[in-house]
PDB file of N, CA and C in Angstrom:
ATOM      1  N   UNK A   1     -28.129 -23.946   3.166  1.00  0.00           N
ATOM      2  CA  UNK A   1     -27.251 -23.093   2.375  1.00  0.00           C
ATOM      3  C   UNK A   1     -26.680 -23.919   1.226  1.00  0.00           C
ATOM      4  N   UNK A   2     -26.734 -23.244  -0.136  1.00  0.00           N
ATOM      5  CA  UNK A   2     -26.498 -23.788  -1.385  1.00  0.00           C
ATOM      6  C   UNK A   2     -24.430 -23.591  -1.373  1.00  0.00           C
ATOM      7  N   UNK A   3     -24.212 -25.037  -1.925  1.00  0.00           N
ATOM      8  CA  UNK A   3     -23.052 -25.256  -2.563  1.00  0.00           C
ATOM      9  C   UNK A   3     -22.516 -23.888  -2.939  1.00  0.00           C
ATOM     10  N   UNK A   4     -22.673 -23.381  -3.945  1.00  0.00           N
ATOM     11  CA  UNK A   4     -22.815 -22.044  -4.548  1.00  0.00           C
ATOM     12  C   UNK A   4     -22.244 -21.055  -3.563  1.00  0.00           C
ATOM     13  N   UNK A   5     -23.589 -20.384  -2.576  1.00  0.00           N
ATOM     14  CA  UNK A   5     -22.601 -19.509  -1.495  1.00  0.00           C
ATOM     15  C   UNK A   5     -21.756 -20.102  -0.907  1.00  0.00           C
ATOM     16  N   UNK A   6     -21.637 -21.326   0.012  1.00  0.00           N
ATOM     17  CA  UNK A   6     -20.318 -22.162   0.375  1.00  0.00           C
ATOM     18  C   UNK A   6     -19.198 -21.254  -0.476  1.00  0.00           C
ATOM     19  N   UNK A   7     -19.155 -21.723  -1.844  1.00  0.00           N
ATOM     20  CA  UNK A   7     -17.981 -21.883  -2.419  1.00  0.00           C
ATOM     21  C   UNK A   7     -17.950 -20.109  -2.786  1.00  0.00           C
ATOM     22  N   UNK A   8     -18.837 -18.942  -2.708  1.00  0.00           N
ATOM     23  CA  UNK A   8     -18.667 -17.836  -2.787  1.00  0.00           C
ATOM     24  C   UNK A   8     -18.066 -17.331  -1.774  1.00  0.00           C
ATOM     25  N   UNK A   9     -18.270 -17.803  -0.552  1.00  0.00           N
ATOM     26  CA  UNK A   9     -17.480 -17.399   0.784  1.00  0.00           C
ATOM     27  C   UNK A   9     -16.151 -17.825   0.953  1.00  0.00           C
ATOM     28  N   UNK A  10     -16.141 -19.243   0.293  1.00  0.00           N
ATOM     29  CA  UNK A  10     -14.467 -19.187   0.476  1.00  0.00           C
ATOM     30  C   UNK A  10     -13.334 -18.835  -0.655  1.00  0.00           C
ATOM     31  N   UNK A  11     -14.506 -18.295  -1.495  1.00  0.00           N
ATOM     32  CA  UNK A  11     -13.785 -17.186  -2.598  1.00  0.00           C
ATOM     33  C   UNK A  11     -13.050 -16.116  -1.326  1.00  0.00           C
ATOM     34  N   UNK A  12     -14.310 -15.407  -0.938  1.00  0.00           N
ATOM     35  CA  UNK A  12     -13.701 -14.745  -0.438  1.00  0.00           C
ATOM     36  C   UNK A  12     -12.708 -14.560   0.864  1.00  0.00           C
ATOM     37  N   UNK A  13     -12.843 -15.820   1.875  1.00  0.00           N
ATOM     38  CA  UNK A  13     -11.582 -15.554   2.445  1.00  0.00           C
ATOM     39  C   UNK A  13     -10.589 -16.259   1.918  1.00  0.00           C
ATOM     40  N   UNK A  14     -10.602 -16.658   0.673  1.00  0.00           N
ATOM     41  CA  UNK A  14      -9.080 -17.076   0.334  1.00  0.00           C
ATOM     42  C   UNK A  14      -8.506 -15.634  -0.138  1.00  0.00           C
ATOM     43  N   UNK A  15      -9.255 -15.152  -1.085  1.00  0.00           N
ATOM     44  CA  UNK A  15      -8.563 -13.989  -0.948  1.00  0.00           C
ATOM     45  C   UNK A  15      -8.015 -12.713  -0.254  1.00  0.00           C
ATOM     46  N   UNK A  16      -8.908 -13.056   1.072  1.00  0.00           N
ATOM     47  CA  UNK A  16      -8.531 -11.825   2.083  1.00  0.00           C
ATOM     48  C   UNK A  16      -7.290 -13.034   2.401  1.00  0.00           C
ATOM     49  N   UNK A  17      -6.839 -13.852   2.908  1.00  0.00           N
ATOM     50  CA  UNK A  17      -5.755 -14.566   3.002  1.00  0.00           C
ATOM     51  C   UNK A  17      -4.846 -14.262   1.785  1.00  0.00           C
ATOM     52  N   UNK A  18      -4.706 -14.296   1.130  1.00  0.00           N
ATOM     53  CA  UNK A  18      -3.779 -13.760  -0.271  1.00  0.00           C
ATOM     54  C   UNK A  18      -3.678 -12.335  -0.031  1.00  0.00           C
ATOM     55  N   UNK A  19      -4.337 -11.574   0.166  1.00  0.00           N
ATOM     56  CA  UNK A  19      -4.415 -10.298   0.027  1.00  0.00           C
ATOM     57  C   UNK A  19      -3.401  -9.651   1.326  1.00  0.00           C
ATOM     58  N   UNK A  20      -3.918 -10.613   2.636  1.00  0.00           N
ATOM     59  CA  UNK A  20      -2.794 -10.299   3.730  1.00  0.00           C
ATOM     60  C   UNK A  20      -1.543 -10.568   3.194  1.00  0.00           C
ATOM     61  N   UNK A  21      -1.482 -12.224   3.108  1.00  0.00           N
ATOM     62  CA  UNK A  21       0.140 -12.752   2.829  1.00  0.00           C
ATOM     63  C   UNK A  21       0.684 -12.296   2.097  1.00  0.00           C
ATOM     64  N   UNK A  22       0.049 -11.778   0.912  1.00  0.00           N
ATOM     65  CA  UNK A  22       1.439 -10.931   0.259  1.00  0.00           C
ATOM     66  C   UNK A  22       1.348  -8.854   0.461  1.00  0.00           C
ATOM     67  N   UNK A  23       0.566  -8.715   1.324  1.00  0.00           N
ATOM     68  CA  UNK A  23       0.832  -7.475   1.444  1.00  0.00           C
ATOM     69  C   UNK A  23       0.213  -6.739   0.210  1.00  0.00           C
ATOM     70  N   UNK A  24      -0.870  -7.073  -0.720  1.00  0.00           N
ATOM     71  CA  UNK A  24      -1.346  -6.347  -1.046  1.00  0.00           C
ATOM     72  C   UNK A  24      -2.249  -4.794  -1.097  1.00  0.00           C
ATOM     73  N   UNK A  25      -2.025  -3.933  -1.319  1.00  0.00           N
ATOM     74  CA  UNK A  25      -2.090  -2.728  -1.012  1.00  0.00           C
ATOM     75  C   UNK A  25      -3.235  -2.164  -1.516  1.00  0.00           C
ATOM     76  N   UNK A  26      -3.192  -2.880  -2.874  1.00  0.00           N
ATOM     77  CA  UNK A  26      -3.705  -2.070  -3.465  1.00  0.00           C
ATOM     78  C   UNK A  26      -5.349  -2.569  -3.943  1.00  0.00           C
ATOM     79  N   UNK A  27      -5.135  -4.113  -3.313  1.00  0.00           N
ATOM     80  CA  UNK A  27      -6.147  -4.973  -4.092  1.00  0.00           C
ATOM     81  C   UNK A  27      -7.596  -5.041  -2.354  1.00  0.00           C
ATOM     82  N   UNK A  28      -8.412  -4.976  -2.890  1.00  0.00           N
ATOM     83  CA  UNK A  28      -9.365  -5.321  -1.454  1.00  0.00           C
ATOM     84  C   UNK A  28     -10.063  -6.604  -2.339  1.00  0.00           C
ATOM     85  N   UNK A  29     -10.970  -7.053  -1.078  1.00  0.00           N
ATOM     86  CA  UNK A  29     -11.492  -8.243  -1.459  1.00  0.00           C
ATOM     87  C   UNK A  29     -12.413  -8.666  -2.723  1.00  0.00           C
ATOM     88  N   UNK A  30     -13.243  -7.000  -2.472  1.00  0.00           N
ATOM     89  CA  UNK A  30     -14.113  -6.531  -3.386  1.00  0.00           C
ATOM     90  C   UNK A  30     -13.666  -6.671  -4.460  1.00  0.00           C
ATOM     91  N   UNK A  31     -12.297  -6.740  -5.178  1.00  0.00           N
ATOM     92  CA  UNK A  31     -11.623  -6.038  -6.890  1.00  0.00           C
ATOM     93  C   UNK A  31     -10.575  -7.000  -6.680  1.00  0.00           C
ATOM     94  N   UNK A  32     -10.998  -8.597  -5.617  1.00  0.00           N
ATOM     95  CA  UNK A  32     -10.238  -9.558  -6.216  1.00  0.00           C
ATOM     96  C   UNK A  32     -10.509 -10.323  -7.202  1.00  0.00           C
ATOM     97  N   UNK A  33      -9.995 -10.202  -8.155  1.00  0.00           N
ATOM     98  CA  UNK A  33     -10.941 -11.651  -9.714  1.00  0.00           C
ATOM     99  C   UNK A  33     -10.329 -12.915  -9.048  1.00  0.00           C
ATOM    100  N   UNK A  34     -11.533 -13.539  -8.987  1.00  0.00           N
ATOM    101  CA  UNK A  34     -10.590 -14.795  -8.400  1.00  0.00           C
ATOM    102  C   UNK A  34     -10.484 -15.668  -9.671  1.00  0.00           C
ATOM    103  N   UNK A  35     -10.522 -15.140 -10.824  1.00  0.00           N
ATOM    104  CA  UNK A  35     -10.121 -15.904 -12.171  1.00  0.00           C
ATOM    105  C   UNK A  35      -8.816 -15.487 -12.325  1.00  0.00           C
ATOM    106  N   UNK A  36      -7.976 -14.664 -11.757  1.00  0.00           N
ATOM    107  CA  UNK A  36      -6.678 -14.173 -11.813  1.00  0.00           C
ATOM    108  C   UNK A  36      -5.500 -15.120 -11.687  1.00  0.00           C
ATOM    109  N   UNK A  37      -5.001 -15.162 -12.926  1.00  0.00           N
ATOM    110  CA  UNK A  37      -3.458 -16.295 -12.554  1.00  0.00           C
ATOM    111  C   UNK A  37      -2.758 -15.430 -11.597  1.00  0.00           C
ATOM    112  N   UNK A  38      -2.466 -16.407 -10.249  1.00  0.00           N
ATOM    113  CA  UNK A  38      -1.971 -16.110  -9.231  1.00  0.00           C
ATOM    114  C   UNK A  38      -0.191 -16.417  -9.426  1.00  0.00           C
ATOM    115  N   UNK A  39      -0.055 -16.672 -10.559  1.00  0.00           N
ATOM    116  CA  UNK A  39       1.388 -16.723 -10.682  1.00  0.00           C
ATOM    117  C   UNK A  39       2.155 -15.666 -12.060  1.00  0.00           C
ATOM    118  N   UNK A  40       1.204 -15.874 -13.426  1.00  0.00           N
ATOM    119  CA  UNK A  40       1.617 -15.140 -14.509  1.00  0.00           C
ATOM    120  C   UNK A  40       0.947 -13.746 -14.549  1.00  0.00           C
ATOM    121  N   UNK A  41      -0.113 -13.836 -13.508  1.00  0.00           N
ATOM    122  CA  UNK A  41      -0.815 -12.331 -13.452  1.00  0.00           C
ATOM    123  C   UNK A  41      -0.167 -11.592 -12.135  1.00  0.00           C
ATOM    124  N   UNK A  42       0.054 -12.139 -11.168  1.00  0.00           N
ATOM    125  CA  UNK A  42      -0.032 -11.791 -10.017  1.00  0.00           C
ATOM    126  C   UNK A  42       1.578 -11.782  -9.646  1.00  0.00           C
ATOM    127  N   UNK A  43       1.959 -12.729 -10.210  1.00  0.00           N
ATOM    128  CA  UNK A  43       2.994 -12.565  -9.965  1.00  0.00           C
ATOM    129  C   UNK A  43       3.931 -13.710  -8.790  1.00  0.00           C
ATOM    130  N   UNK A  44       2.733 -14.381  -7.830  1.00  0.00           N
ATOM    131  CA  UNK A  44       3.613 -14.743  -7.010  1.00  0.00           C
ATOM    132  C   UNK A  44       4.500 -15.882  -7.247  1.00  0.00           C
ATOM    133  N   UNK A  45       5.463 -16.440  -6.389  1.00  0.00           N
ATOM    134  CA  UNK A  45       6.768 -17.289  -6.542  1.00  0.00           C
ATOM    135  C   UNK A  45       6.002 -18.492  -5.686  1.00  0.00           C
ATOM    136  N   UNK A  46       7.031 -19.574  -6.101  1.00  0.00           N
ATOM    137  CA  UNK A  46       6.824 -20.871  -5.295  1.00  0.00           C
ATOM    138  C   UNK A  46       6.871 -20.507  -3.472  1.00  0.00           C
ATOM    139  N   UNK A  47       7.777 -19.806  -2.958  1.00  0.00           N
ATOM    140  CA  UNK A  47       7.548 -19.355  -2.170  1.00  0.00           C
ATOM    141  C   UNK A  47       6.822 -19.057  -1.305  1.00  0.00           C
ATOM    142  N   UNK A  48       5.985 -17.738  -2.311  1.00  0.00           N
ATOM    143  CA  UNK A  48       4.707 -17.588  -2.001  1.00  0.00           C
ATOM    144  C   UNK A  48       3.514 -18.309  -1.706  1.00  0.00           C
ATOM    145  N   UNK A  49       3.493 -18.991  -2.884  1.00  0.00           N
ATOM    146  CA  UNK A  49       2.561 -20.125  -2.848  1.00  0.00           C
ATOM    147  C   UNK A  49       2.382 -20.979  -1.802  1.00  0.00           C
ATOM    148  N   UNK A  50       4.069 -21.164  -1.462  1.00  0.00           N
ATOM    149  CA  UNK A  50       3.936 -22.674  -0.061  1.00  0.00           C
ATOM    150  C   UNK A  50       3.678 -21.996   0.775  1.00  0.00           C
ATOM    151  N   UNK A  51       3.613 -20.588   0.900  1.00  0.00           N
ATOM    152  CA  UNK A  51       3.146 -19.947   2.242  1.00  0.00           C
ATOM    153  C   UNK A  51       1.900 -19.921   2.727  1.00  0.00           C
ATOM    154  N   UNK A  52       1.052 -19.678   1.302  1.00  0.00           N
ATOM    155  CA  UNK A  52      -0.164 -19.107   1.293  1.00  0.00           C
ATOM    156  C   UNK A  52      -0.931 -20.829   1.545  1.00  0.00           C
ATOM    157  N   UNK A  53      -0.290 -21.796   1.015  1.00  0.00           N
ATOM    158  CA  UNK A  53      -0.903 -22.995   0.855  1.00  0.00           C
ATOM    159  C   UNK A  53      -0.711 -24.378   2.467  1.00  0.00           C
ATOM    160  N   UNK A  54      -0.047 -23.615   3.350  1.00  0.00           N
ATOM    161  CA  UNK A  54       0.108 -23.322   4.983  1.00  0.00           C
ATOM    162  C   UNK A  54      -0.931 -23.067   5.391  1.00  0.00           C
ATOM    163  N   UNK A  55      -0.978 -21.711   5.536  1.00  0.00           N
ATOM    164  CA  UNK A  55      -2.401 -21.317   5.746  1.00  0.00           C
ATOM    165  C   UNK A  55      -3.511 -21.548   5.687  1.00  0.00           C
ATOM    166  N   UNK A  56      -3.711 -21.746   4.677  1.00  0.00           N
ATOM    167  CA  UNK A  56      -5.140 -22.740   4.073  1.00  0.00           C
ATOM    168  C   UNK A  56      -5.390 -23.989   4.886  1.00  0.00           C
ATOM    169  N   UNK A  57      -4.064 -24.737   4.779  1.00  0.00           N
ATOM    170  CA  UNK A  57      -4.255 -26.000   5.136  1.00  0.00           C
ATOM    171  C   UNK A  57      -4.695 -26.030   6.606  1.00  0.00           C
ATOM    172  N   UNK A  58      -4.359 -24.682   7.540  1.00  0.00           N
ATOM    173  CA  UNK A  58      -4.450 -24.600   8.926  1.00  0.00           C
ATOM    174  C   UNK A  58      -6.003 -24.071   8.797  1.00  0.00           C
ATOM    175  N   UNK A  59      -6.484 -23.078   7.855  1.00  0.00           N
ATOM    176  CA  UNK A  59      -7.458 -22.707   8.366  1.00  0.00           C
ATOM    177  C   UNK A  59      -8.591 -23.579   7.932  1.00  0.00           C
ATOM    178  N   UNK A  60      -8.295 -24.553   7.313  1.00  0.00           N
ATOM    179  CA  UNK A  60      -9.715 -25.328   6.658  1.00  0.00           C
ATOM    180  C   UNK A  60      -8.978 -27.425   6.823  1.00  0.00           C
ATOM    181  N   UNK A  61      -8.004 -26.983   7.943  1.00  0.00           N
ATOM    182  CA  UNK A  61      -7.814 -28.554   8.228  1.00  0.00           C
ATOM    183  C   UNK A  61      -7.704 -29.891   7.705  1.00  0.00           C
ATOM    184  N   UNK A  62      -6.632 -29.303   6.238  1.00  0.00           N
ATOM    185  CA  UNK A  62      -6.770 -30.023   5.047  1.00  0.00           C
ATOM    186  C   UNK A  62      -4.839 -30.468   4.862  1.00  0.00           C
ATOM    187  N   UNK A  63      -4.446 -31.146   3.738  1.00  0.00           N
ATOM    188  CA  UNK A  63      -3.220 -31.261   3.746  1.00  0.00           C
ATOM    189  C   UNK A  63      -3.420 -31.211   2.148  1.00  0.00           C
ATOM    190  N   UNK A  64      -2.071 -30.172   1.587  1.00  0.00           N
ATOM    191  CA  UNK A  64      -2.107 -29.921   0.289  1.00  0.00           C
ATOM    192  C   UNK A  64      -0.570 -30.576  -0.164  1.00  0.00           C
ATOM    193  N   UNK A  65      -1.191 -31.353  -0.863  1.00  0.00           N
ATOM    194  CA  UNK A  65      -0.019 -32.018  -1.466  1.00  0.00           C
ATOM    195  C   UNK A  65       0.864 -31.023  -2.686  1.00  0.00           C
ATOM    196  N   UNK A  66       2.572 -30.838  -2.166  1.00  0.00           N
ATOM    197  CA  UNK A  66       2.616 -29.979  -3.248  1.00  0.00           C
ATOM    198  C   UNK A  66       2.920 -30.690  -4.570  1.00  0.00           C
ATOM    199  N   UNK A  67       2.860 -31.983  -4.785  1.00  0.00           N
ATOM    200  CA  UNK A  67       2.150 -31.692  -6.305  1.00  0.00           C
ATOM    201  C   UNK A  67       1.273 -31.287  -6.670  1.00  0.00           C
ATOM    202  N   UNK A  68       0.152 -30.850  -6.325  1.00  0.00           N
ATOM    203  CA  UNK A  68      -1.056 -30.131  -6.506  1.00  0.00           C
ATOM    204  C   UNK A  68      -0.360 -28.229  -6.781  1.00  0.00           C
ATOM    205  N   UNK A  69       0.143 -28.139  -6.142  1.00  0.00           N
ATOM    206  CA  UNK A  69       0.417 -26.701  -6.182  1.00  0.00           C
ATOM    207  C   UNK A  69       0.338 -26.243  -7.984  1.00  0.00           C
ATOM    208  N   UNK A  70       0.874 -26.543  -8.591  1.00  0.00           N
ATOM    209  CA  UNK A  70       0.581 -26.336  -9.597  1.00  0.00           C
ATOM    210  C   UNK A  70      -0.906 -26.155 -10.310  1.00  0.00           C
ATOM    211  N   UNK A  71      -2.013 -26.837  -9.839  1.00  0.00           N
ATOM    212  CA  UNK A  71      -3.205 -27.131 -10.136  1.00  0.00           C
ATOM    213  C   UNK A  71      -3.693 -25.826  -9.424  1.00  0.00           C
ATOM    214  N   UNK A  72      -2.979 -25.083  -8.360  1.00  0.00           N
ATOM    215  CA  UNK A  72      -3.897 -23.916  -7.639  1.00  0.00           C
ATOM    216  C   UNK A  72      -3.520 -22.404  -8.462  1.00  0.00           C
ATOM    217  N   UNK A  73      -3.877 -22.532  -9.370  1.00  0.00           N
ATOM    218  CA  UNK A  73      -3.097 -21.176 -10.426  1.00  0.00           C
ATOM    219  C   UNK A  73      -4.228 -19.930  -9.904  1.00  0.00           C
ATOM    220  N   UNK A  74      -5.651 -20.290  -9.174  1.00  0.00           N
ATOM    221  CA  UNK A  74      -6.360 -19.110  -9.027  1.00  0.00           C
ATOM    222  C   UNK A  74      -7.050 -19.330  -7.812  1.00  0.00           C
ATOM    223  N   UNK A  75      -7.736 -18.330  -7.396  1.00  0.00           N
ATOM    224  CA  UNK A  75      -8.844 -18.393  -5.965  1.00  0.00           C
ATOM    225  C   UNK A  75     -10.050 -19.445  -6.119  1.00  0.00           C
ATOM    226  N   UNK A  76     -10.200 -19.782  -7.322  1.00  0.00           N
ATOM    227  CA  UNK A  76     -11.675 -20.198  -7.242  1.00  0.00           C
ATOM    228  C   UNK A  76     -11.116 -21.703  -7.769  1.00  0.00           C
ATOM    229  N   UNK A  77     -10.139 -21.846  -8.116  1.00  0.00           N
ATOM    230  CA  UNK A  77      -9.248 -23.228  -8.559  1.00  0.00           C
ATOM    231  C   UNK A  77      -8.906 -24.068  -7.093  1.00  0.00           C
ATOM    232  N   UNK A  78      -8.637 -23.111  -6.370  1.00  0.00           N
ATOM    233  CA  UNK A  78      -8.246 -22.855  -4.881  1.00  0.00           C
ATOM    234  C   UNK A  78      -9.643 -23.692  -4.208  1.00  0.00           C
ATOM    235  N   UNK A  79     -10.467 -22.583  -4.103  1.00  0.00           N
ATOM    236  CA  UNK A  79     -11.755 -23.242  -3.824  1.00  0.00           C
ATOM    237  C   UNK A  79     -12.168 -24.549  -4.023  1.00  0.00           C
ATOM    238  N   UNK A  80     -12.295 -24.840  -5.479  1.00  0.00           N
ATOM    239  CA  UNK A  80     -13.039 -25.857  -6.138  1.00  0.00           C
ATOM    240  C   UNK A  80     -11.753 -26.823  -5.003  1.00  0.00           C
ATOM    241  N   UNK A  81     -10.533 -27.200  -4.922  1.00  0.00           N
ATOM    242  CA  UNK A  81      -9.409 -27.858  -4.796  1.00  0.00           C
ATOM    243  C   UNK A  81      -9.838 -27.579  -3.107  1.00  0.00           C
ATOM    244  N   UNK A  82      -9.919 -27.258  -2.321  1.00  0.00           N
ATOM    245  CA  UNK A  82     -10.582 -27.174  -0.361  1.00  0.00           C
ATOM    246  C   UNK A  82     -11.886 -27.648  -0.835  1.00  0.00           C
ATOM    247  N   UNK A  83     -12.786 -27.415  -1.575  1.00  0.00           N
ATOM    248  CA  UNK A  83     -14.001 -27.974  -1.193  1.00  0.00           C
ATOM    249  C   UNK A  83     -14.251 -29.694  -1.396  1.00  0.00           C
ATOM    250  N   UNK A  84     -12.859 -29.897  -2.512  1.00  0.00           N
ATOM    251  CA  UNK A  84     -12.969 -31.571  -2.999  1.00  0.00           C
ATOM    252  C   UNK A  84     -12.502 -32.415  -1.700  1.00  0.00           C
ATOM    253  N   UNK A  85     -11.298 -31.824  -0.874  1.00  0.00           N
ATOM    254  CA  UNK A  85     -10.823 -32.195   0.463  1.00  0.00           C
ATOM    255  C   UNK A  85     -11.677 -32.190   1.356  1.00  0.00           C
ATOM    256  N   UNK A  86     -12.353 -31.999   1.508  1.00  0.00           N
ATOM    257  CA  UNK A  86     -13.431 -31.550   2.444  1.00  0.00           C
ATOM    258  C   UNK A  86     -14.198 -32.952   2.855  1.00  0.00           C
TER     259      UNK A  86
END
C-alpha cells in the first residue's frame, strides 16, 4: 500500500474525529475539505484544538507538542504532521 492511500485514510479519520469532537452536524466525512482552516474557517478555539490534538495523540500513539499546534491549521497539515511522528 502506497504512501498516498496511507495518508488518504488518515485524512479521513482525522476528520471523522473532528467531525465527532466538535459536534458537527452538518459536515460528513465525504464534504470534509481537509484544505479547510480549522481555525479562521472553521472556527475552532485553542480549546478545541487541545482536545482534538488528545485524541490523536491516543489514537495514533504520538505526543504533540503544543508548540506545534499552531502548524496544525488543517486535516491534511494534520496528516502530513502524524505521518512525520510516525
Amino acid at each position: 500500500m502506497s504512501v498516498k492511500m496511507d495518508q488518504g485514510a488518515l485524512i479521513r479519520r482525522i476528520a471523522e474525529i473532528i467531525i465527532s469532537e466538535l459536534r458537527l452536524e452538518e459536515v460528513t466525512v465525504a464534504t470534509f475539505d481537509p484544505e479547510l482552516d480549522l481555525v479562521d474557517e472553521l472556527g475552532i478555539d485553542s480549546m478545541d484544538l487541545a482536545t482534538i490534538a488528545l485524541v490523536l495523540q491516543d489514537e495514533y500513539n504520538i505526543t504533540i507538542d503544543e508548540d506545534d499546534y499552531p502548524k496544525l491549521r488543517n486535516v491534511r497539515l494534520i496528516a502530513e504532521y502524524i505521518i512525520s511522528k510516525k
